[in-house]
C-alpha atoms as a PDB file:
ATOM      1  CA  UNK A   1      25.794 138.268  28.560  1.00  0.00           C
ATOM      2  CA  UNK A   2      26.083 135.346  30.993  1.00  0.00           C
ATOM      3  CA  UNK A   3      28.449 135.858  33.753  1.00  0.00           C
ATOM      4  CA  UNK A   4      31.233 132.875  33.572  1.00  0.00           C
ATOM      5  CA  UNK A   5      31.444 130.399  36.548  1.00  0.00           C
ATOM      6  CA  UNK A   6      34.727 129.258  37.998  1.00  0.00           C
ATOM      7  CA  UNK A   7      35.108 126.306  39.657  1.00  0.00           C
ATOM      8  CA  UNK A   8      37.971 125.597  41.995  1.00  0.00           C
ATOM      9  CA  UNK A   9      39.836 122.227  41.663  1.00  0.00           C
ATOM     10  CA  UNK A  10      38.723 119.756  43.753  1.00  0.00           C
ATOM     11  CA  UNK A  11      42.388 118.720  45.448  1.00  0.00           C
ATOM     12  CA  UNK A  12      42.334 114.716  45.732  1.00  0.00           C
ATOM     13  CA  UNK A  13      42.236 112.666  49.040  1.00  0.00           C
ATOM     14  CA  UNK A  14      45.336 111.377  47.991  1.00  0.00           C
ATOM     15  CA  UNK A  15      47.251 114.864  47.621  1.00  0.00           C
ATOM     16  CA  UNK A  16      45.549 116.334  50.370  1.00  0.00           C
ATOM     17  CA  UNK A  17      47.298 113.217  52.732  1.00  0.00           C
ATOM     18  CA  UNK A  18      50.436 114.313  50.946  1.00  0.00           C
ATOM     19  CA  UNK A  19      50.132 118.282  51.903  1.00  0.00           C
ATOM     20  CA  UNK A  20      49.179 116.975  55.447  1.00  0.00           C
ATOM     21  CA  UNK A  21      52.838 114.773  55.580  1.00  0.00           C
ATOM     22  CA  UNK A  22      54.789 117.500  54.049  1.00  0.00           C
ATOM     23  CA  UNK A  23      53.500 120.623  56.456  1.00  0.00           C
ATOM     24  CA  UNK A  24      54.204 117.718  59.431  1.00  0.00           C
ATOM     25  CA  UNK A  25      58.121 117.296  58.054  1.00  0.00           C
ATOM     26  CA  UNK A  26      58.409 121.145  57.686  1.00  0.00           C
ATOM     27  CA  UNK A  27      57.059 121.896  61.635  1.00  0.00           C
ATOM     28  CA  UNK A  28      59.115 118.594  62.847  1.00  0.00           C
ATOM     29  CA  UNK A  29      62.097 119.929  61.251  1.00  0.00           C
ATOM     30  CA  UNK A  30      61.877 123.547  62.829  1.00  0.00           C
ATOM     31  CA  UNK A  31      61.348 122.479  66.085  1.00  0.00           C
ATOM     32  CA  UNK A  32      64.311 119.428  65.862  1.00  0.00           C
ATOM     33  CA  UNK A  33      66.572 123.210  64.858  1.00  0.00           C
ATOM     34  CA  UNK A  34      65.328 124.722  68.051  1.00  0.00           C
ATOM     35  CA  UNK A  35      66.005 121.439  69.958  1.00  0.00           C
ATOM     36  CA  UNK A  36      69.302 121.027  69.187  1.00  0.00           C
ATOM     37  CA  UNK A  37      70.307 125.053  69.149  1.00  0.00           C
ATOM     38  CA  UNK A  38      69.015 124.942  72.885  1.00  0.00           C
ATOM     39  CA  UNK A  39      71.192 122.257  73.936  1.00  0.00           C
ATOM     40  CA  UNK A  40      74.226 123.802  71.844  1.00  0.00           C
ATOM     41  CA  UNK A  41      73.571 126.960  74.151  1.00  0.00           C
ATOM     42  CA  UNK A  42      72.907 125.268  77.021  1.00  0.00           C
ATOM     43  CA  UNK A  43      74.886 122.476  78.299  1.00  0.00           C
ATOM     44  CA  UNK A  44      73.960 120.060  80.783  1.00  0.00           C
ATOM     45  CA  UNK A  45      74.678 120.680  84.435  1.00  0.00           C
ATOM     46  CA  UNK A  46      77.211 119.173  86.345  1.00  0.00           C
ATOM     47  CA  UNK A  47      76.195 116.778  89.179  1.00  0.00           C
ATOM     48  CA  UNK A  48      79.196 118.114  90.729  1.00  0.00           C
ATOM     49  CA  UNK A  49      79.281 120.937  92.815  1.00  0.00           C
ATOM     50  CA  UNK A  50      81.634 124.173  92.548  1.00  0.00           C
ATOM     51  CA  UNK A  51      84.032 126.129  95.106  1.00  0.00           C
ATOM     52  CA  UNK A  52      86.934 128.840  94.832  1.00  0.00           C
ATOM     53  CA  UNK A  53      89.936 127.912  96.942  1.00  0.00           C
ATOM     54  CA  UNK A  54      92.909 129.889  96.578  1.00  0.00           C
ATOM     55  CA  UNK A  55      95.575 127.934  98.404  1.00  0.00           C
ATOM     56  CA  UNK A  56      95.464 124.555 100.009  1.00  0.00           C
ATOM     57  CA  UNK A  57      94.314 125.495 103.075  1.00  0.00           C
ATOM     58  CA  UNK A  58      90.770 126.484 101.087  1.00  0.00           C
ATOM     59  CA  UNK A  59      90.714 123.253  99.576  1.00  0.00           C
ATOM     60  CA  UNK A  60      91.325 121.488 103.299  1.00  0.00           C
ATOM     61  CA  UNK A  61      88.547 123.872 104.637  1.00  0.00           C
ATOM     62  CA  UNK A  62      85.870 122.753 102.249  1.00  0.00           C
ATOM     63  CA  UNK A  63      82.892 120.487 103.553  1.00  0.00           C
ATOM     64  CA  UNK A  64      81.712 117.122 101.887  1.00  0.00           C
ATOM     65  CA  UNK A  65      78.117 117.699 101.615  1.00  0.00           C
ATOM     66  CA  UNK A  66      77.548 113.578 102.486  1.00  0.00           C
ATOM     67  CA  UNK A  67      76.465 112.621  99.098  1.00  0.00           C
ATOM     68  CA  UNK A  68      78.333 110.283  96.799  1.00  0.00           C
ATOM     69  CA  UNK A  69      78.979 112.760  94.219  1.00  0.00           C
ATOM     70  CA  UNK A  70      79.624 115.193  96.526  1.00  0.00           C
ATOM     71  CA  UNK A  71      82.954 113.287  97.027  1.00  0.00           C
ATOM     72  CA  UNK A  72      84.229 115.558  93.897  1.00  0.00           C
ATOM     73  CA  UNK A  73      84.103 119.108  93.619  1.00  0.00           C
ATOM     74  CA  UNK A  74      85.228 121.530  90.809  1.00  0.00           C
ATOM     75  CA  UNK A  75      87.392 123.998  91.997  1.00  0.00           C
ATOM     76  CA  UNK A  76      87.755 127.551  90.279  1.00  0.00           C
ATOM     77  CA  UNK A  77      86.055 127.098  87.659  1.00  0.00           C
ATOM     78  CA  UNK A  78      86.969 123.620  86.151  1.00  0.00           C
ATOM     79  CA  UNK A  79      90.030 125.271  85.412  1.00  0.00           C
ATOM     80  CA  UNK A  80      93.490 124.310  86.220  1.00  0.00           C
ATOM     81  CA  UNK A  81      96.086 126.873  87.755  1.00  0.00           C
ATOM     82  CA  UNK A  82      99.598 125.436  85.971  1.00  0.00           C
ATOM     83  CA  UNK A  83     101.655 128.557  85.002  1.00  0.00           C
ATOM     84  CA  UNK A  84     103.449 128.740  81.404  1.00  0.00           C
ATOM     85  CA  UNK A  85     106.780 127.134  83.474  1.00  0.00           C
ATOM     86  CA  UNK A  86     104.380 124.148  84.728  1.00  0.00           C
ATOM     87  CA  UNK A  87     103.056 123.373  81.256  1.00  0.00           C
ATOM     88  CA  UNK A  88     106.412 122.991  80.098  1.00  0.00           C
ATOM     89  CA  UNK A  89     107.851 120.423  82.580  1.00  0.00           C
ATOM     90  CA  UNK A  90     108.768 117.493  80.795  1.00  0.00           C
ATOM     91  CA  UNK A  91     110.497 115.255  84.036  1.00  0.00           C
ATOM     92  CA  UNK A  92     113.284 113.322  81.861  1.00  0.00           C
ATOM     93  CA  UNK A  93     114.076 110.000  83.571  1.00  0.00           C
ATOM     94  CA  UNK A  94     116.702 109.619  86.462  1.00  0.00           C
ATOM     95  CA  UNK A  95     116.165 105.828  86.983  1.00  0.00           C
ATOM     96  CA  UNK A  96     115.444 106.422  90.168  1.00  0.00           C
ATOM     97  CA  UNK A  97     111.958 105.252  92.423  1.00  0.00           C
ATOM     98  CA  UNK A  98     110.751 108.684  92.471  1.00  0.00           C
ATOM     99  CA  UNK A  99     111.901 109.458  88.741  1.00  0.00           C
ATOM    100  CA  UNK A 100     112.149 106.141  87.330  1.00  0.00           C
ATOM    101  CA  UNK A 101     110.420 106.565  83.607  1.00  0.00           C
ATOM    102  CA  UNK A 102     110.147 109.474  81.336  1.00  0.00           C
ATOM    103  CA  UNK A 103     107.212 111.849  82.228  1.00  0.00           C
ATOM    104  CA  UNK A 104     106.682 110.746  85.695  1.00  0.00           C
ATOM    105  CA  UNK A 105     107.885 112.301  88.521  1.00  0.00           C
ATOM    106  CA  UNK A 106     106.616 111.224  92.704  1.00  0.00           C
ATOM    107  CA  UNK A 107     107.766 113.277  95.861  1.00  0.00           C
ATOM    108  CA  UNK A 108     109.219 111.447  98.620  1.00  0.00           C
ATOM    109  CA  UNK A 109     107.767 110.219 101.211  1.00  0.00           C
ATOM    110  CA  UNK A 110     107.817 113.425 104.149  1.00  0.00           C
ATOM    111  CA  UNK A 111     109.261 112.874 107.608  1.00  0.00           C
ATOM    112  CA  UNK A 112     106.368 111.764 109.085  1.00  0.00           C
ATOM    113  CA  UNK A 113     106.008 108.619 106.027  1.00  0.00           C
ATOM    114  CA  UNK A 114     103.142 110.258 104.515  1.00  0.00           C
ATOM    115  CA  UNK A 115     102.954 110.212 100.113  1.00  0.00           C
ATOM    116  CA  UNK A 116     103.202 113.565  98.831  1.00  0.00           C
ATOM    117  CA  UNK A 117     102.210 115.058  95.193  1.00  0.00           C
ATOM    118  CA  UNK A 118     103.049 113.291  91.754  1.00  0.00           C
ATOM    119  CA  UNK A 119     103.723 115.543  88.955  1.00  0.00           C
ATOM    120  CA  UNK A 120     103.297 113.497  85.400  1.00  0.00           C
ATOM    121  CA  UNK A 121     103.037 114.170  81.609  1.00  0.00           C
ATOM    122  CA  UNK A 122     100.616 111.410  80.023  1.00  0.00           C
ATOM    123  CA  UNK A 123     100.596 111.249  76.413  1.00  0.00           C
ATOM    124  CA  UNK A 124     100.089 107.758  73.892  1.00  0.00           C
ATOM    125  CA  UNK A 125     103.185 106.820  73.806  1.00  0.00           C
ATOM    126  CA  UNK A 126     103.478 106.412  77.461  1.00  0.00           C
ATOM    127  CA  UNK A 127     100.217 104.700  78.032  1.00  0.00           C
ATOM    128  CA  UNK A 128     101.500 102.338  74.478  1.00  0.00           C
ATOM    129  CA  UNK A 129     104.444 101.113  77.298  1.00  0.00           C
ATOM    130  CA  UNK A 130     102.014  99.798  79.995  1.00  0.00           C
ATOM    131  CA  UNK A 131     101.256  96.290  81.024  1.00  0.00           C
ATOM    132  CA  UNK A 132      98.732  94.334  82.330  1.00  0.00           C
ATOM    133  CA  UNK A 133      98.279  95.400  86.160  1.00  0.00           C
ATOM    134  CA  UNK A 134      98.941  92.508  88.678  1.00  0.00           C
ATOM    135  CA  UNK A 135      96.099  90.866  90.588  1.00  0.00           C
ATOM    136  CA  UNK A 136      97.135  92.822  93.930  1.00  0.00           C
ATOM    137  CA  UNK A 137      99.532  95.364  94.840  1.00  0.00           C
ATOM    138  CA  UNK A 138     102.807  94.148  96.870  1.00  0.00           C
ATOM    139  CA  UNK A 139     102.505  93.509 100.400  1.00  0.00           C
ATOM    140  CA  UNK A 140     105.738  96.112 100.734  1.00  0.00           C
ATOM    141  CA  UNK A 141     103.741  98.901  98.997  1.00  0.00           C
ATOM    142  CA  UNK A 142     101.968 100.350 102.598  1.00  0.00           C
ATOM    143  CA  UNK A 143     100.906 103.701 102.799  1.00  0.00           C
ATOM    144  CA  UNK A 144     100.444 105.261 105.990  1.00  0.00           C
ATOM    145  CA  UNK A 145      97.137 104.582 107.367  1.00  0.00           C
ATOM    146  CA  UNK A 146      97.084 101.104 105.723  1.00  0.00           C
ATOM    147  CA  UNK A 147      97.759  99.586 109.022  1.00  0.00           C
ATOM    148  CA  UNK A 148      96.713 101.134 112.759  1.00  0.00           C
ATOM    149  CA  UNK A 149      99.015 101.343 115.727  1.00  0.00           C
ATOM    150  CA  UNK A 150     102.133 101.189 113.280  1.00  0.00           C
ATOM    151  CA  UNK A 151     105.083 103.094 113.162  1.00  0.00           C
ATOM    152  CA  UNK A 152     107.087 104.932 110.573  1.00  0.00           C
ATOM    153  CA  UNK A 153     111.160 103.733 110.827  1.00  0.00           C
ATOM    154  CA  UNK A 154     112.326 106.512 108.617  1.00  0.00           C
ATOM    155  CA  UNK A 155     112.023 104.252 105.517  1.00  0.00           C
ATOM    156  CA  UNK A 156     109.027 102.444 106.085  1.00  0.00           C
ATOM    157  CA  UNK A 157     106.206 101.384 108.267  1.00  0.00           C
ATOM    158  CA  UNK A 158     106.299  98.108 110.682  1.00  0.00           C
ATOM    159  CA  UNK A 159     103.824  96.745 113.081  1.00  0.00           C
ATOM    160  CA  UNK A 160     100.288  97.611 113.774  1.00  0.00           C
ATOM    161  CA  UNK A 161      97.271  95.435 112.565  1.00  0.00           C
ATOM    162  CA  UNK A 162      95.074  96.397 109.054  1.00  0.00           C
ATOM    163  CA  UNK A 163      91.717  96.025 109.528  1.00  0.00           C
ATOM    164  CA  UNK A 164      89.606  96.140 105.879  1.00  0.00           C
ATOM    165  CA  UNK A 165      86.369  95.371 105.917  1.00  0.00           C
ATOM    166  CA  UNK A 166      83.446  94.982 103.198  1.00  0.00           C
ATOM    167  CA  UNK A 167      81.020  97.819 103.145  1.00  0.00           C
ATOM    168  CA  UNK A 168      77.701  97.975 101.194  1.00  0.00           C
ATOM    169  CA  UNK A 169      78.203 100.347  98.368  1.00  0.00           C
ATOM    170  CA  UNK A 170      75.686 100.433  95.392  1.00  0.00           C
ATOM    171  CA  UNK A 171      74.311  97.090  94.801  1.00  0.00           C
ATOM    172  CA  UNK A 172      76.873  95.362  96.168  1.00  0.00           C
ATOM    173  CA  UNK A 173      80.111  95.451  99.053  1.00  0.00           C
ATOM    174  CA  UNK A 174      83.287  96.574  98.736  1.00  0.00           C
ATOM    175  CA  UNK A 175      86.456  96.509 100.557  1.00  0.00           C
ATOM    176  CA  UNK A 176      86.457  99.930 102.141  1.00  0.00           C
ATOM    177  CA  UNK A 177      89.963 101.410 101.818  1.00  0.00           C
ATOM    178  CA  UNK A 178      92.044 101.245  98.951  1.00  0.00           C
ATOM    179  CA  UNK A 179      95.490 101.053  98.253  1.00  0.00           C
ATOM    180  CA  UNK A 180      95.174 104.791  95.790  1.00  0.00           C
ATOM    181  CA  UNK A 181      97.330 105.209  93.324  1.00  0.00           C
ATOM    182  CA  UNK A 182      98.221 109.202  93.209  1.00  0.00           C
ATOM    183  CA  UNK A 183      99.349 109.042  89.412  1.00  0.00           C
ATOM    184  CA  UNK A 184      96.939 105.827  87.892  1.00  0.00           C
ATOM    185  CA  UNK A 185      98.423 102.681  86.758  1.00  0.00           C
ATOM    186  CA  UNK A 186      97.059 103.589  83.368  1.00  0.00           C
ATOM    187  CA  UNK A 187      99.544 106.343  82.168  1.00  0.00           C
ATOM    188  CA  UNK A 188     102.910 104.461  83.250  1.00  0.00           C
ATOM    189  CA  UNK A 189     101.917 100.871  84.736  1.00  0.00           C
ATOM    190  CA  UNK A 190     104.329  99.253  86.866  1.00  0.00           C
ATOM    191  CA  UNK A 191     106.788 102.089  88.064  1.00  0.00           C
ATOM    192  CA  UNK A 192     103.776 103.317  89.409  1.00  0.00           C
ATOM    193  CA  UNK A 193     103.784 100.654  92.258  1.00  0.00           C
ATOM    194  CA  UNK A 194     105.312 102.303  95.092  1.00  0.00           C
ATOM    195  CA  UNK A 195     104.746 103.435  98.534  1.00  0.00           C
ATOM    196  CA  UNK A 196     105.245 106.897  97.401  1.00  0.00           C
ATOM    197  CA  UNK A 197     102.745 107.029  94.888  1.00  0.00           C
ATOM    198  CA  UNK A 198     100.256 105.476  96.977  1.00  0.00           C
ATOM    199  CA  UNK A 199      97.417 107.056  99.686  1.00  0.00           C
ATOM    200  CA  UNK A 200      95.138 104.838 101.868  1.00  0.00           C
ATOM    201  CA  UNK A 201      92.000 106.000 100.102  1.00  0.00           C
ATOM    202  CA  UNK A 202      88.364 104.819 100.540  1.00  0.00           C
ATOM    203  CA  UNK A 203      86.506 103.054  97.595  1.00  0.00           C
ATOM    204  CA  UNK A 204      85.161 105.997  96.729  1.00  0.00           C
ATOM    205  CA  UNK A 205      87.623 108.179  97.196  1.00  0.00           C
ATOM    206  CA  UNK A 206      89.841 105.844  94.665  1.00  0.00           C
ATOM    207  CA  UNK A 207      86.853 104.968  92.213  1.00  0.00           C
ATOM    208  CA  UNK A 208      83.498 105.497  93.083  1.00  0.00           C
ATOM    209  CA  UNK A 209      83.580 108.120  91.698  1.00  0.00           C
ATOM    210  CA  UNK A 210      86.494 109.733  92.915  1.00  0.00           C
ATOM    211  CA  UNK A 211      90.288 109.410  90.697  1.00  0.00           C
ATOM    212  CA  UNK A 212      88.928 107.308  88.250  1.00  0.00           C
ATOM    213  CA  UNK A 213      87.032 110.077  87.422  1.00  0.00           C
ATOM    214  CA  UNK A 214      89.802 112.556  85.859  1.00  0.00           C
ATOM    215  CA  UNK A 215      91.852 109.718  85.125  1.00  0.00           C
ATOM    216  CA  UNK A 216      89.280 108.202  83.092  1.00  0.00           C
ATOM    217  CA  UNK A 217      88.874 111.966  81.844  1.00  0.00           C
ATOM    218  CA  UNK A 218      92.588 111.998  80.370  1.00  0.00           C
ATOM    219  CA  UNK A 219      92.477 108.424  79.539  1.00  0.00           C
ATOM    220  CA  UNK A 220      89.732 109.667  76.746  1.00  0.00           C
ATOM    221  CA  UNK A 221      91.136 112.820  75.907  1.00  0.00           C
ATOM    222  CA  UNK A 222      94.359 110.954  74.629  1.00  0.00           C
ATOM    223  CA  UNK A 223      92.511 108.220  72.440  1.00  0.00           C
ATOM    224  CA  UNK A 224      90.362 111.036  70.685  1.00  0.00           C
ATOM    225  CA  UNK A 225      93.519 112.949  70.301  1.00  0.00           C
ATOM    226  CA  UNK A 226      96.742 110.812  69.996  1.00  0.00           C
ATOM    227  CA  UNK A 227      98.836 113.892  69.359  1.00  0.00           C
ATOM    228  CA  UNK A 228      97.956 115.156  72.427  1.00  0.00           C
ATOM    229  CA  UNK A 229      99.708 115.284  76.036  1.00  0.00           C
ATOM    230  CA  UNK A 230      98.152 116.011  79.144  1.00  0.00           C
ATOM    231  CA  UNK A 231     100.263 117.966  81.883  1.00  0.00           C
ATOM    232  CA  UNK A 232      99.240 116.763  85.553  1.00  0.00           C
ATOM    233  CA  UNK A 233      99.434 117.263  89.454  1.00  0.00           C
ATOM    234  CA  UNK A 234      98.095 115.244  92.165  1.00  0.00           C
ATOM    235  CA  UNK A 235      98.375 116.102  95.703  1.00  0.00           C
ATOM    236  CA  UNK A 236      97.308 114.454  98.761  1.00  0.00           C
ATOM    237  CA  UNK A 237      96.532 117.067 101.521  1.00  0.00           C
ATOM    238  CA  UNK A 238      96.641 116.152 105.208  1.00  0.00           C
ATOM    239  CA  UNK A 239      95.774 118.303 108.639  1.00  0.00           C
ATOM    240  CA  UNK A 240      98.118 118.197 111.174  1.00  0.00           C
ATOM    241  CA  UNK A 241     100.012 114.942 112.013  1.00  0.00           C
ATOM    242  CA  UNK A 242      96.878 112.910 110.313  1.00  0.00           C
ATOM    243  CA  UNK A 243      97.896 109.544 108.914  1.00  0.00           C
ATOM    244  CA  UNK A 244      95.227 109.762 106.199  1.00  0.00           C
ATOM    245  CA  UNK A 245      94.981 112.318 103.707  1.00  0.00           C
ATOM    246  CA  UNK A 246      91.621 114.216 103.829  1.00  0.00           C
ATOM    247  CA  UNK A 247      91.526 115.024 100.145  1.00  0.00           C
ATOM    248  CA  UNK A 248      93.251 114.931  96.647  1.00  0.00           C
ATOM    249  CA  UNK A 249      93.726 117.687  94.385  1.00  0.00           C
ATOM    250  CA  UNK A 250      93.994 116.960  91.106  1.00  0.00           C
ATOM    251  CA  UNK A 251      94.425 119.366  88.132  1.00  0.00           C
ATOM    252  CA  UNK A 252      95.268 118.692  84.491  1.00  0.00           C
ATOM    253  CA  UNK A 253      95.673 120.127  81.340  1.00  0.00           C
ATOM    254  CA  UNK A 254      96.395 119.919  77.483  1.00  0.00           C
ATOM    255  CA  UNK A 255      99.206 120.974  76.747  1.00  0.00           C
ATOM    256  CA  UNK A 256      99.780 121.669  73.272  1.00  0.00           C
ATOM    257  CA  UNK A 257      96.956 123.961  72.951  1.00  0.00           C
ATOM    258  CA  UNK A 258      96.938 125.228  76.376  1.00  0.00           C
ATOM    259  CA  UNK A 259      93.920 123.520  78.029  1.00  0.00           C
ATOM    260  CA  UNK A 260      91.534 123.576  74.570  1.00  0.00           C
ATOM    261  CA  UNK A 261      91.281 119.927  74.839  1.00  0.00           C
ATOM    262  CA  UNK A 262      91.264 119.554  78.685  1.00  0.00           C
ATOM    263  CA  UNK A 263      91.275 121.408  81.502  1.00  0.00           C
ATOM    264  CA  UNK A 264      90.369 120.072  84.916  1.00  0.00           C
ATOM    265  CA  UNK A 265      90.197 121.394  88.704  1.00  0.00           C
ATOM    266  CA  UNK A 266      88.999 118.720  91.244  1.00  0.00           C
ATOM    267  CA  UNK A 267      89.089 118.394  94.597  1.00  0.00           C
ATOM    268  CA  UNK A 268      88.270 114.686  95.820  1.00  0.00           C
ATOM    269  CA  UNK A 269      87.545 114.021  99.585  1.00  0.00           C
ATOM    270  CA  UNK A 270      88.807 110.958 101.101  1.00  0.00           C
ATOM    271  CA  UNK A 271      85.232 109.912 102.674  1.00  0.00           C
ATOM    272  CA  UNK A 272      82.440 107.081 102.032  1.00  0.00           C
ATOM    273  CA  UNK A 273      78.658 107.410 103.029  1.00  0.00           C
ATOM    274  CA  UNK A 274      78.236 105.789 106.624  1.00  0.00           C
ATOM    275  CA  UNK A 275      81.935 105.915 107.827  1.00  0.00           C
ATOM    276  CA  UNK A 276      83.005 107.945 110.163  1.00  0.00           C
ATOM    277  CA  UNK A 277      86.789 108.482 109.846  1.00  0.00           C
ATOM    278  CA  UNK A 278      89.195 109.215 112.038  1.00  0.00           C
ATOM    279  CA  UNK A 279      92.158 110.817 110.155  1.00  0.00           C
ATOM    280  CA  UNK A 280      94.826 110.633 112.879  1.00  0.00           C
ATOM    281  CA  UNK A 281      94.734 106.906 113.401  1.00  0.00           C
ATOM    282  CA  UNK A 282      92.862 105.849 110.442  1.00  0.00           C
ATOM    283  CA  UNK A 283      90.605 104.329 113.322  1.00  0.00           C
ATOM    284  CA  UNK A 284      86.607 104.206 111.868  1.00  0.00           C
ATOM    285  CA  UNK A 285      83.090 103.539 112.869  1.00  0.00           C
ATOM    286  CA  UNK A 286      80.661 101.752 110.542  1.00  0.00           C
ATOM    287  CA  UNK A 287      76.945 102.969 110.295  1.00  0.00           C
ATOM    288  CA  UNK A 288      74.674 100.093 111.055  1.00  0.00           C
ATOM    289  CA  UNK A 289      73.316 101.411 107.173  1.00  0.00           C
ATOM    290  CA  UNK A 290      76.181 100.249 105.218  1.00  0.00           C
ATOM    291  CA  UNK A 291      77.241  96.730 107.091  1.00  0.00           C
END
């Protein structure tokens, strides 16, 4: 008896194009998984670096490495250090300049004229309240180190000479020190725009990428979460009898969920690449690099 033959089915051109695509989807898909499970598992680095400081003394003994974004660091951890009592400050109103709003409380100036810390709670409602920011800040509003060779009257500071100039910085020049707002204009506008809540900062010290950085930071924690407030400290830190403040620390934190949302530990230095600054008189020297 004759053994049958079998034949196997010739599969198409057409169908075989069609395995081809569908063995292509299948790999691209298992791989795109992987992709994205890595980078769940693995965020990106910071471009900022780290350090542990216990007290302020730490944070005044820590060295700017020279770079631009070395003018931030994160300090334990990212994490702030507000107790239970802290998150639950809510600084009610006195009408006064250093409590003159709901939420927002500023230090007085110490004995020697030098701004101290600001305390604040920002939430929607307050930043709902703010208007547009004037051109420039008043004339009256003069922190110390704003002018040289001036003097401190007890209330004040008269005399001396400001001297301002343009450095290069990025693509283009800017003014090199700043009038810094220690609680931003964004969370409570104009009672904001006092001596005491002011610092003479550099340009990057105040924005580049210094304050604007964790201000920015709660600024977009608060429109992804209206229902939200964010609990916050900002403290100038100075050596000695400086006139200029060598640093900021800044820490804030959600408060309704206890830092879920946000929780931030910087430590900004008062420094630009190519000045040399002298703290004491507020006295600098240019690099021939950045004229």
């Amino acid at each position: 008896m004759a053994r049958r033959r079998t034949y196997k089915r010739k599969q198409s051109p057409k169908n075989r194009l069609l395995s081809v695509i569908i063995l292509l989807v299948v790999f691209g898909f298992y791989f795109w998984q992987s992709d994205q499970k890595q980078h769940q598992e693995t965020p990106p680095a910071s471009k900022y670096s780290t350090a542990v400081a216990a007290d302020n003394q730490a944070l005044l003994d820590l060295k700017w490495d020279g770079t631009l974004n070395g003018d931030i660091v994160h300090i334990n951890n990212n994490k702030a250090t507000f107790t239970a009592s802290d998150l639950k400050q809510t600084y009610p109103s006195q009408a006064s300049k250093c409590r003159p709003v709901n939420g927002l409380s500023l230090s007085p100036l110490d004995n020697q004229g030098r701004s101290q810390q600001g305390n604040f709670i920002a939430s929607q409602a307050s930043i709902n309240k703010v208007t547009t920011r004037p051109d420039r800040i008043s004339y009256d509003v003069r922190p110390s180190g704003w002018f040289i060779n001036d003097r401190f009257d007890g209330t004040k500071w008269v005399g001396g000479y400001h001297n301002n100039p343009n450095v290069k910085l990025g693509n283009g020049k800017q003014a090199l020190w700043n009038k810094s707002h220690i609680v931003g204009y964004q969370f409570f506008g104009m009672p904001t725009m006092v001596t005491e809540n002011m610092t003479t900062g550099t340009r990057v010290q105040n924005a580049y990428p210094g304050q604007l950085v964790p201000e920015d930071d709660i600024r977009d924690t608060i429109n992804k979460h209206p229902n939200i407030s964010i609990r916050a400290q900002v403290t100038p830190l100075y050596i000695g009898d400086d006139r200029l403040a060598r640093g900021v620390h800044y820490m804030a934190k959600s408060v309704q969920d206890n830092g879920k949302t946000l929780d931030l530990n910087y430590w900004i230095f008062n420094v630009q690449p190519g000045i040399q600054i002298d703290y004491r008189t507020a006295k600098f020297v240019i690099s021939s690099s950045v004229k």
